[in-house]
PDB file of N, CA and C in Angstrom:
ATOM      1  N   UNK A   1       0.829  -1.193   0.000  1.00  0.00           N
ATOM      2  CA  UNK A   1       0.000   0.000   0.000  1.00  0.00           C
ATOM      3  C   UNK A   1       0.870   1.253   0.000  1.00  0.00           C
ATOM      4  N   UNK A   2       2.087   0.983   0.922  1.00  0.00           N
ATOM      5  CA  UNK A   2       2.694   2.735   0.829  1.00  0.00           C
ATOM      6  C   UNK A   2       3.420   2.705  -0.485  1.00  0.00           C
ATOM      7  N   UNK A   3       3.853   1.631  -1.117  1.00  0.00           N
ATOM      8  CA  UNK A   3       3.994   2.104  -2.575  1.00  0.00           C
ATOM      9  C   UNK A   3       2.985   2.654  -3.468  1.00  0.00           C
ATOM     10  N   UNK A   4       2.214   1.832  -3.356  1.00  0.00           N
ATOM     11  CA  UNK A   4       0.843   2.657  -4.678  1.00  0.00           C
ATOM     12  C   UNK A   4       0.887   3.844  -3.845  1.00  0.00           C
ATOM     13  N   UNK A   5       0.680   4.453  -3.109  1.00  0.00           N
ATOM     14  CA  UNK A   5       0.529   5.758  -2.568  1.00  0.00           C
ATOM     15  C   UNK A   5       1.888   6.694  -2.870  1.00  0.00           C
ATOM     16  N   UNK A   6       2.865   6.047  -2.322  1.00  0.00           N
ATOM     17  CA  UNK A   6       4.251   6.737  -2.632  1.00  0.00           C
ATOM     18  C   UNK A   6       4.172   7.096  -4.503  1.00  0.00           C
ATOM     19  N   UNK A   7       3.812   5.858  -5.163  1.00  0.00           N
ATOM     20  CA  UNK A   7       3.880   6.184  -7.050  1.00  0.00           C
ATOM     21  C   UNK A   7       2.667   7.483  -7.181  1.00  0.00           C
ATOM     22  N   UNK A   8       1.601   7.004  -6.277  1.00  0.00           N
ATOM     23  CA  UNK A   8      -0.048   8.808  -6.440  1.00  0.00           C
ATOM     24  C   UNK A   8       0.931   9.812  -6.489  1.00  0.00           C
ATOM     25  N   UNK A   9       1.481   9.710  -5.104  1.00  0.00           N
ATOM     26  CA  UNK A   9       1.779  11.618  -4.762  1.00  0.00           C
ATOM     27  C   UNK A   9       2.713  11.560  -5.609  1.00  0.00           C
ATOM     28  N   UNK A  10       4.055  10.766  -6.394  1.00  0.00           N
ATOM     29  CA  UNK A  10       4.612  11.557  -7.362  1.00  0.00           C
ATOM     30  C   UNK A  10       3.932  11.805  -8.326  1.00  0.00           C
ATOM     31  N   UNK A  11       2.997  10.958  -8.650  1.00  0.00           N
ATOM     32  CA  UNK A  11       2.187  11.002 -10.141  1.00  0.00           C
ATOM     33  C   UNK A  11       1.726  12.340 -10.005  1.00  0.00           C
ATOM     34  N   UNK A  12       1.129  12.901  -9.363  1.00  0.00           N
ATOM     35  CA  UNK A  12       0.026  13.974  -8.456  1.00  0.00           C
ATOM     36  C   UNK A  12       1.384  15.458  -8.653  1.00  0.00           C
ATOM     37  N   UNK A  13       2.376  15.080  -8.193  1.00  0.00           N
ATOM     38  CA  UNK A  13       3.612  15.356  -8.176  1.00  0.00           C
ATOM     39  C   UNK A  13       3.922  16.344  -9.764  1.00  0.00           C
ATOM     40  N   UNK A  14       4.001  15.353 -10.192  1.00  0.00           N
ATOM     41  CA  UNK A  14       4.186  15.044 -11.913  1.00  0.00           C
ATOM     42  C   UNK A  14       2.977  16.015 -12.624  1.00  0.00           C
ATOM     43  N   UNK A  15       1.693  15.583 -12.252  1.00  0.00           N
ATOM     44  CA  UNK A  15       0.863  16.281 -13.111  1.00  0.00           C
ATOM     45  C   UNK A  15       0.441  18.316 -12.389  1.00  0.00           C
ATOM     46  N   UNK A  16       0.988  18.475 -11.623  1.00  0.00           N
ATOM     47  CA  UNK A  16       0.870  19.945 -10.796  1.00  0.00           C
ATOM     48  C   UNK A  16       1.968  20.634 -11.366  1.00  0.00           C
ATOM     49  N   UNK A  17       3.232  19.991 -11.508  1.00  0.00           N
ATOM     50  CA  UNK A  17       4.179  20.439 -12.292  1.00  0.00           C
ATOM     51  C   UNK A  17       3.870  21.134 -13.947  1.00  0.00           C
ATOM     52  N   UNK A  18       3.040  19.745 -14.507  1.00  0.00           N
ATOM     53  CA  UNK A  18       3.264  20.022 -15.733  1.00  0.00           C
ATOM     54  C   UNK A  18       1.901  21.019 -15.776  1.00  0.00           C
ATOM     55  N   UNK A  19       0.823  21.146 -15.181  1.00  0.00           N
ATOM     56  CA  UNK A  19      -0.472  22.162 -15.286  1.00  0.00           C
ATOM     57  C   UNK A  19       0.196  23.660 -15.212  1.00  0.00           C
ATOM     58  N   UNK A  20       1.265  23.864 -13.985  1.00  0.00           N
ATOM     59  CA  UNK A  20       1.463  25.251 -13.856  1.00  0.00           C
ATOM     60  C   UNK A  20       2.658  25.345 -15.146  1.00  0.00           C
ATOM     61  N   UNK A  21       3.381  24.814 -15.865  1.00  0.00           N
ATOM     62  CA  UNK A  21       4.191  25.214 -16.760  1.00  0.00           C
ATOM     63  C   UNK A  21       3.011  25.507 -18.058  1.00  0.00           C
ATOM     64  N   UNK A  22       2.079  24.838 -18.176  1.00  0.00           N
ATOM     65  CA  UNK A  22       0.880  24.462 -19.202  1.00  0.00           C
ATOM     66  C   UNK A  22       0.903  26.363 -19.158  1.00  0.00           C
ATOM     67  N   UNK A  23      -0.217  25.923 -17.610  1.00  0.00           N
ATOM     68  CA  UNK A  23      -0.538  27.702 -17.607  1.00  0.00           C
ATOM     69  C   UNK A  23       0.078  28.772 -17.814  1.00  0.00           C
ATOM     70  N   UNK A  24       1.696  28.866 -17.261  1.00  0.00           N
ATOM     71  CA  UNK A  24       2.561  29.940 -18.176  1.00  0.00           C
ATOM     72  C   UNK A  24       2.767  30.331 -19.121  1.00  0.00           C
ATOM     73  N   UNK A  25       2.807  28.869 -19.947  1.00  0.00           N
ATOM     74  CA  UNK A  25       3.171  29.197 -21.426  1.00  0.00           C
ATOM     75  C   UNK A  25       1.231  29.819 -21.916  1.00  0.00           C
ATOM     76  N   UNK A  26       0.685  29.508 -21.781  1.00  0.00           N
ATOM     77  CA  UNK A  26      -0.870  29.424 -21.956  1.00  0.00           C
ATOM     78  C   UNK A  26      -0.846  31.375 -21.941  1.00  0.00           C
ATOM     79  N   UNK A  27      -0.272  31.917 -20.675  1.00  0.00           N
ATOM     80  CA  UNK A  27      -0.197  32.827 -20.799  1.00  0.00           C
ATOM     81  C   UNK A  27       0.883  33.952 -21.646  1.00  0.00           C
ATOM     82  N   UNK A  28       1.916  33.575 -21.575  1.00  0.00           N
ATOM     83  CA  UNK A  28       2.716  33.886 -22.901  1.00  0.00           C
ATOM     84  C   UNK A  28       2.254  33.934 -24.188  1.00  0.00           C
ATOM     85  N   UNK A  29       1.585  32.904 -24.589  1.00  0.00           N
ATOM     86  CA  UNK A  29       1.236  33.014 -26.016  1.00  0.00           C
ATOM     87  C   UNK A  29      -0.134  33.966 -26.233  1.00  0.00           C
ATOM     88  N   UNK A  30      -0.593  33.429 -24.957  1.00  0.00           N
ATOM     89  CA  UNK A  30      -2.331  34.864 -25.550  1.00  0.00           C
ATOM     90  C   UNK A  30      -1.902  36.208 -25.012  1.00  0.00           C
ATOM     91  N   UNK A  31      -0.491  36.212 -24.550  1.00  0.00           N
ATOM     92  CA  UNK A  31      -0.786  38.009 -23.760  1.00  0.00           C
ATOM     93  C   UNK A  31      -0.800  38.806 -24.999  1.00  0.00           C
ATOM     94  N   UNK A  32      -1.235  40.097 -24.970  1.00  0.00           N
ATOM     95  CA  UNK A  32      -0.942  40.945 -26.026  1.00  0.00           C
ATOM     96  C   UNK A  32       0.194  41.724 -26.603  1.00  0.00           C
ATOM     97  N   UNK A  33       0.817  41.445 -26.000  1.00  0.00           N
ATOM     98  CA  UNK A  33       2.154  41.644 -26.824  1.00  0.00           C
ATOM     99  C   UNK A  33       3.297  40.306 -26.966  1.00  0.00           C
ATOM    100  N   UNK A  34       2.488  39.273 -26.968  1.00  0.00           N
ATOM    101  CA  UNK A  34       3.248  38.075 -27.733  1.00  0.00           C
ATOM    102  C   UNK A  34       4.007  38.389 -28.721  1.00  0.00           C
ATOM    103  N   UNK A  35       5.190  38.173 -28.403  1.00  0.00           N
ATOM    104  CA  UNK A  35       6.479  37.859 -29.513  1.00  0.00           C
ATOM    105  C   UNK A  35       5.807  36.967 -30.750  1.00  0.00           C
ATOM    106  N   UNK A  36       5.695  35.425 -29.861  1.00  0.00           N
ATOM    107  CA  UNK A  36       5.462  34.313 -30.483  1.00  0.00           C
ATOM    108  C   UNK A  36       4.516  34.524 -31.365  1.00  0.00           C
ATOM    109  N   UNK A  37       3.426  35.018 -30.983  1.00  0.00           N
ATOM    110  CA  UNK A  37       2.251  35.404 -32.114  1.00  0.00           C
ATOM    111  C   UNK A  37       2.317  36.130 -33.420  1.00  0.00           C
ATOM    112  N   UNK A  38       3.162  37.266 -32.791  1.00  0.00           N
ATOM    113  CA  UNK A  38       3.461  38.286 -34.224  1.00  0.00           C
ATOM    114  C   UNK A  38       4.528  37.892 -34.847  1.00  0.00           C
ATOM    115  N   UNK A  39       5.387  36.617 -34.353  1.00  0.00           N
ATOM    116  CA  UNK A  39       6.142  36.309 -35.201  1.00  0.00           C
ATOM    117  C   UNK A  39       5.580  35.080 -36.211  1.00  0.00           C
ATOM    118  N   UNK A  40       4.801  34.632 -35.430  1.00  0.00           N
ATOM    119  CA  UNK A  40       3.954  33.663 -36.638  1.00  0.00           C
ATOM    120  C   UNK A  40       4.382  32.204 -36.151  1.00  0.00           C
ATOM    121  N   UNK A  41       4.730  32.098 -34.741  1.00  0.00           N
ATOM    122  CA  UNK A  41       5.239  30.720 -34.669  1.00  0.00           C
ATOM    123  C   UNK A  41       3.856  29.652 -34.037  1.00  0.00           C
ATOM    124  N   UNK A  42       3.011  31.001 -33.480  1.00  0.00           N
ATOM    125  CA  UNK A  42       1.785  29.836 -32.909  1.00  0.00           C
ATOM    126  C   UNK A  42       0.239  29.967 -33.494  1.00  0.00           C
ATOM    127  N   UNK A  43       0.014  28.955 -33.926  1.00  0.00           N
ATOM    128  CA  UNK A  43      -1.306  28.903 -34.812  1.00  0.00           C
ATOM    129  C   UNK A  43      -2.358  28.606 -34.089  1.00  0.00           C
ATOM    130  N   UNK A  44      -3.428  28.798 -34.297  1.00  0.00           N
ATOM    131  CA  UNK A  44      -4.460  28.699 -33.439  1.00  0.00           C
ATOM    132  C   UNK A  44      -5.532  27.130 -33.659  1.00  0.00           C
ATOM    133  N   UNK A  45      -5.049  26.810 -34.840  1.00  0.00           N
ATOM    134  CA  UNK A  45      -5.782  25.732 -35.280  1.00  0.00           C
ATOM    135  C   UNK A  45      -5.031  24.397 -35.697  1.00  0.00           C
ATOM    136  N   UNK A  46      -4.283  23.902 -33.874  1.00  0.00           N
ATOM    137  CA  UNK A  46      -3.089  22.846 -34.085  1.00  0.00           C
ATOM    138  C   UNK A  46      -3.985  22.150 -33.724  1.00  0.00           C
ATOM    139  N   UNK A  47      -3.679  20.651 -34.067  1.00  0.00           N
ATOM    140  CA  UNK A  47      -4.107  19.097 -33.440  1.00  0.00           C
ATOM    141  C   UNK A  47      -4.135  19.384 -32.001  1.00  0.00           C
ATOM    142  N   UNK A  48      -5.081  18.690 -31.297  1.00  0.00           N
ATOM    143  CA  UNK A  48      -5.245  18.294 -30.256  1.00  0.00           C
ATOM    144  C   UNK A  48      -4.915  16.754 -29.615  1.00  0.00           C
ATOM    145  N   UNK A  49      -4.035  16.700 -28.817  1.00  0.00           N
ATOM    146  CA  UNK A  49      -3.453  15.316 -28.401  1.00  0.00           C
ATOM    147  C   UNK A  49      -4.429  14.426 -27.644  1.00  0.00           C
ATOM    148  N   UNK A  50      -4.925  13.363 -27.846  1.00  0.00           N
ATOM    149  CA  UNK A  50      -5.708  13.043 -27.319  1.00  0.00           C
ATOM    150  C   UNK A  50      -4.801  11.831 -26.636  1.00  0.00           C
ATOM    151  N   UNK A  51      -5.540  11.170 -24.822  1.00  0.00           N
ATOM    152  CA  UNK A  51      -4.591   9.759 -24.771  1.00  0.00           C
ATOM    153  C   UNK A  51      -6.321   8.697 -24.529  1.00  0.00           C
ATOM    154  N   UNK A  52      -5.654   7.715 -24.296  1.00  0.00           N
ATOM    155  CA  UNK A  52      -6.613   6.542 -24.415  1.00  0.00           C
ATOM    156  C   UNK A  52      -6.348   5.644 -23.103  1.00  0.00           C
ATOM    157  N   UNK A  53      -6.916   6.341 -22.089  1.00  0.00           N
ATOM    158  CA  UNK A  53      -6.565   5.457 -20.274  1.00  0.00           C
ATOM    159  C   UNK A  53      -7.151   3.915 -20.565  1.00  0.00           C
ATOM    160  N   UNK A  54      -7.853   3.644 -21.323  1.00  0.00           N
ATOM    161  CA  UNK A  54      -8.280   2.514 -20.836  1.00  0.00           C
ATOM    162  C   UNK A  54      -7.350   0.896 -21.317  1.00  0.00           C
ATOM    163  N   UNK A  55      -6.074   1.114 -21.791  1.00  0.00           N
ATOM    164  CA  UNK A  55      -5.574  -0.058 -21.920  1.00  0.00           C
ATOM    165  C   UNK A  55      -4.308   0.305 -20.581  1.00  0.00           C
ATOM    166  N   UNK A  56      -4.161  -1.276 -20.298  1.00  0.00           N
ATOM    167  CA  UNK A  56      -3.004  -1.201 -19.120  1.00  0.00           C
ATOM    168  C   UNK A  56      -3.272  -0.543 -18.406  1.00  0.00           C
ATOM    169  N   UNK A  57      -1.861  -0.073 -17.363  1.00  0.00           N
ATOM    170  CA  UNK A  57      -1.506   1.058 -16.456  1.00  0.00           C
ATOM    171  C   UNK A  57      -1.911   0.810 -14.885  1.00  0.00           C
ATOM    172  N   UNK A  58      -1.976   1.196 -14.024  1.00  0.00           N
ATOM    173  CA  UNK A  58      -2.537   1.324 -12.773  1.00  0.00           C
ATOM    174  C   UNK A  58      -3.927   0.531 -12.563  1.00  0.00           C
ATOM    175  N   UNK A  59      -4.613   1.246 -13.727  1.00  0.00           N
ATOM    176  CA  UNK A  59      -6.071   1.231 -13.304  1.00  0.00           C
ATOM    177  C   UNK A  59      -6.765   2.593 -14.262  1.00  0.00           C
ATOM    178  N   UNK A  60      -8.506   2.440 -14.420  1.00  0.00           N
ATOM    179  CA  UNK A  60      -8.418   3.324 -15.306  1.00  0.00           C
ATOM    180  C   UNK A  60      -9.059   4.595 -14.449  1.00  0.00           C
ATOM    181  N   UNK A  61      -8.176   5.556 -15.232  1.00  0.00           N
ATOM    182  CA  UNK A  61      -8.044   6.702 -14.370  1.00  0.00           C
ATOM    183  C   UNK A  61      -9.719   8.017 -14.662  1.00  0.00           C
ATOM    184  N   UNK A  62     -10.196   8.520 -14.083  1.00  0.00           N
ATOM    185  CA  UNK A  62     -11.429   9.120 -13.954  1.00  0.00           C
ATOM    186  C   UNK A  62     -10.764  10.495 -15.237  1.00  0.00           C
ATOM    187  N   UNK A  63     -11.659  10.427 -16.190  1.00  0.00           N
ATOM    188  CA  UNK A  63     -11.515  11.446 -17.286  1.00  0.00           C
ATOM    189  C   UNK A  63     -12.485  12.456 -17.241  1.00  0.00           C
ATOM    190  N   UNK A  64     -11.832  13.219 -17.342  1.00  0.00           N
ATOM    191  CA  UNK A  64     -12.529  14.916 -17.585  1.00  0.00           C
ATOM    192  C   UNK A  64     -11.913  15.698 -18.354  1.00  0.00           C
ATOM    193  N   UNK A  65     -13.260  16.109 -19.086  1.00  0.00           N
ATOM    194  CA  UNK A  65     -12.406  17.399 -20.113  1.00  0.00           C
ATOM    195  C   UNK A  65     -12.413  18.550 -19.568  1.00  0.00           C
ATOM    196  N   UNK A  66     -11.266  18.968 -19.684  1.00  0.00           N
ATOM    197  CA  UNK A  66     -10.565  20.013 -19.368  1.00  0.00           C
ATOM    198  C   UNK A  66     -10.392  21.383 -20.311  1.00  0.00           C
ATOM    199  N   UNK A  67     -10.850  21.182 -21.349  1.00  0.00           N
ATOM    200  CA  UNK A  67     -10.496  21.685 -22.730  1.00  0.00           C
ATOM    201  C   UNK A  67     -11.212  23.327 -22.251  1.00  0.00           C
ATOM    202  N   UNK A  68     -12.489  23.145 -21.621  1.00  0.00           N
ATOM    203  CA  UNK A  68     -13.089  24.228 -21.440  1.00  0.00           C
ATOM    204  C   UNK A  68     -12.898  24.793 -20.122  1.00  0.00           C
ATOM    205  N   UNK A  69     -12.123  24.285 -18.902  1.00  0.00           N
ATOM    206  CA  UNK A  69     -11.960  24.667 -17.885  1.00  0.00           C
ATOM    207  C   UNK A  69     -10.837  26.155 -17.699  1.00  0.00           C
ATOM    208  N   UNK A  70     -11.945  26.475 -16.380  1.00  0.00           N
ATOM    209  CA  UNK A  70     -11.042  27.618 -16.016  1.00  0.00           C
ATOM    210  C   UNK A  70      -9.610  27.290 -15.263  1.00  0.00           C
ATOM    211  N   UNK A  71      -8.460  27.561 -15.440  1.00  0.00           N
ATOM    212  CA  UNK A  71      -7.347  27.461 -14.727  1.00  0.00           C
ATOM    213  C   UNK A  71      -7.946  27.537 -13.256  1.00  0.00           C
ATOM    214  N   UNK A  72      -8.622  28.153 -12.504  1.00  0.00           N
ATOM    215  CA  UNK A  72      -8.811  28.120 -11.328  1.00  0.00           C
ATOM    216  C   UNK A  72      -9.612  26.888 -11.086  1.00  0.00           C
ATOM    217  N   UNK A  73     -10.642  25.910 -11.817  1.00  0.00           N
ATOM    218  CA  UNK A  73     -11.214  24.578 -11.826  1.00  0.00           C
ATOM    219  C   UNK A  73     -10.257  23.544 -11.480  1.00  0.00           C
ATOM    220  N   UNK A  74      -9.296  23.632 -12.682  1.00  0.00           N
ATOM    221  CA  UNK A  74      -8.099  22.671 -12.441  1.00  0.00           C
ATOM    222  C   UNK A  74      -7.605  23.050 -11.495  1.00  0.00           C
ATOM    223  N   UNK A  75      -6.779  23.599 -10.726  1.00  0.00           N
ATOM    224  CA  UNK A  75      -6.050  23.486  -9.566  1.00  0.00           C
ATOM    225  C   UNK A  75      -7.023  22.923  -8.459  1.00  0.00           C
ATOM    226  N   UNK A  76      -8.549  23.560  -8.527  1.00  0.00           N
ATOM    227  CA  UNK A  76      -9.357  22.761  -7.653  1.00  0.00           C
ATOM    228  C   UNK A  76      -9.334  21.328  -7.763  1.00  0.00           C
ATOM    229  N   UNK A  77      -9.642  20.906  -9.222  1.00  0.00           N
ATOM    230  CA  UNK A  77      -9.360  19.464  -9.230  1.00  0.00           C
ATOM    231  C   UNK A  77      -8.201  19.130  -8.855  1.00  0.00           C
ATOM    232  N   UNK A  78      -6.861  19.225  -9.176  1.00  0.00           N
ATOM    233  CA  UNK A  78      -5.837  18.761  -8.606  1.00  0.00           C
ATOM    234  C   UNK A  78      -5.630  19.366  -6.568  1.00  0.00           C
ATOM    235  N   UNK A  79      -6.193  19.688  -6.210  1.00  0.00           N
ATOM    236  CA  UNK A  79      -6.772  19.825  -4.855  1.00  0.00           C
ATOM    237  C   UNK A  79      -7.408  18.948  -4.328  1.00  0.00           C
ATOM    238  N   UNK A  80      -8.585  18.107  -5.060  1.00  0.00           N
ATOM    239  CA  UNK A  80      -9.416  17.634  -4.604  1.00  0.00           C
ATOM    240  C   UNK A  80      -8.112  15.674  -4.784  1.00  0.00           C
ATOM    241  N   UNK A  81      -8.098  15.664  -6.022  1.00  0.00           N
ATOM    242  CA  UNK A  81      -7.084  14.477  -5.750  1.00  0.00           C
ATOM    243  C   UNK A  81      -6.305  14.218  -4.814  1.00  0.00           C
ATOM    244  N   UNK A  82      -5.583  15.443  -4.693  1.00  0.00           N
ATOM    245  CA  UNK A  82      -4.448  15.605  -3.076  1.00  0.00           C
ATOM    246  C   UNK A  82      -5.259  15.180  -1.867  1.00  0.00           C
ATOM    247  N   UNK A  83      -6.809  15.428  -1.673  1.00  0.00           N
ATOM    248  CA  UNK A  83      -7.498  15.073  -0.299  1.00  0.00           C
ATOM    249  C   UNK A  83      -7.440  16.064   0.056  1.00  0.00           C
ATOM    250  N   UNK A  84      -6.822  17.666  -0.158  1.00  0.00           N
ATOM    251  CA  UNK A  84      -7.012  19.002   0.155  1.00  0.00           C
ATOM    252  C   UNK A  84      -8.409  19.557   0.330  1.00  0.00           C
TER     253      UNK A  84
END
């Protein structure tokens, strides 16, 4: 048991990391005086990565789209995973 728990909180670990780098760059590219934009490097109409939880892994993990969430939702959700 304290392993599966020890692998959560890094996983948990892992995904808080990569949300607040998400959100920086998220904000870089829409501020209004984006470099990146007026230089033409970010398009607005890229592929969307999709993954597929349900083969292998842990177990299958509870999916939510996020696509429309407010940055302040997600950190709640990653709150609510922590037991916060």
């Amino acid at each position: 048991m304290t392993e599966s728990k020890t692998l959560n909180e890094e996983l948990l670990t892992i995904i808080k990391a990569l949300t607040n780098k998400v959100e920086k760059l998220e904000r870089t590219v829409y501020s209004k005086d984006s470099i990146l934009r007026k230089a033409g490097f970010v398009v607005s109409n890229s592929p969307t990565p999709a993954i597929d939880n349900s083969i292998g892994g842990v177990g299958s993990l509870p999916t939510t789209d996020v696509s429309n969430m407010d940055w302040s939702e997600i950190h709640k959700m990653v709150e609510q995973v922590e037991g916060n």
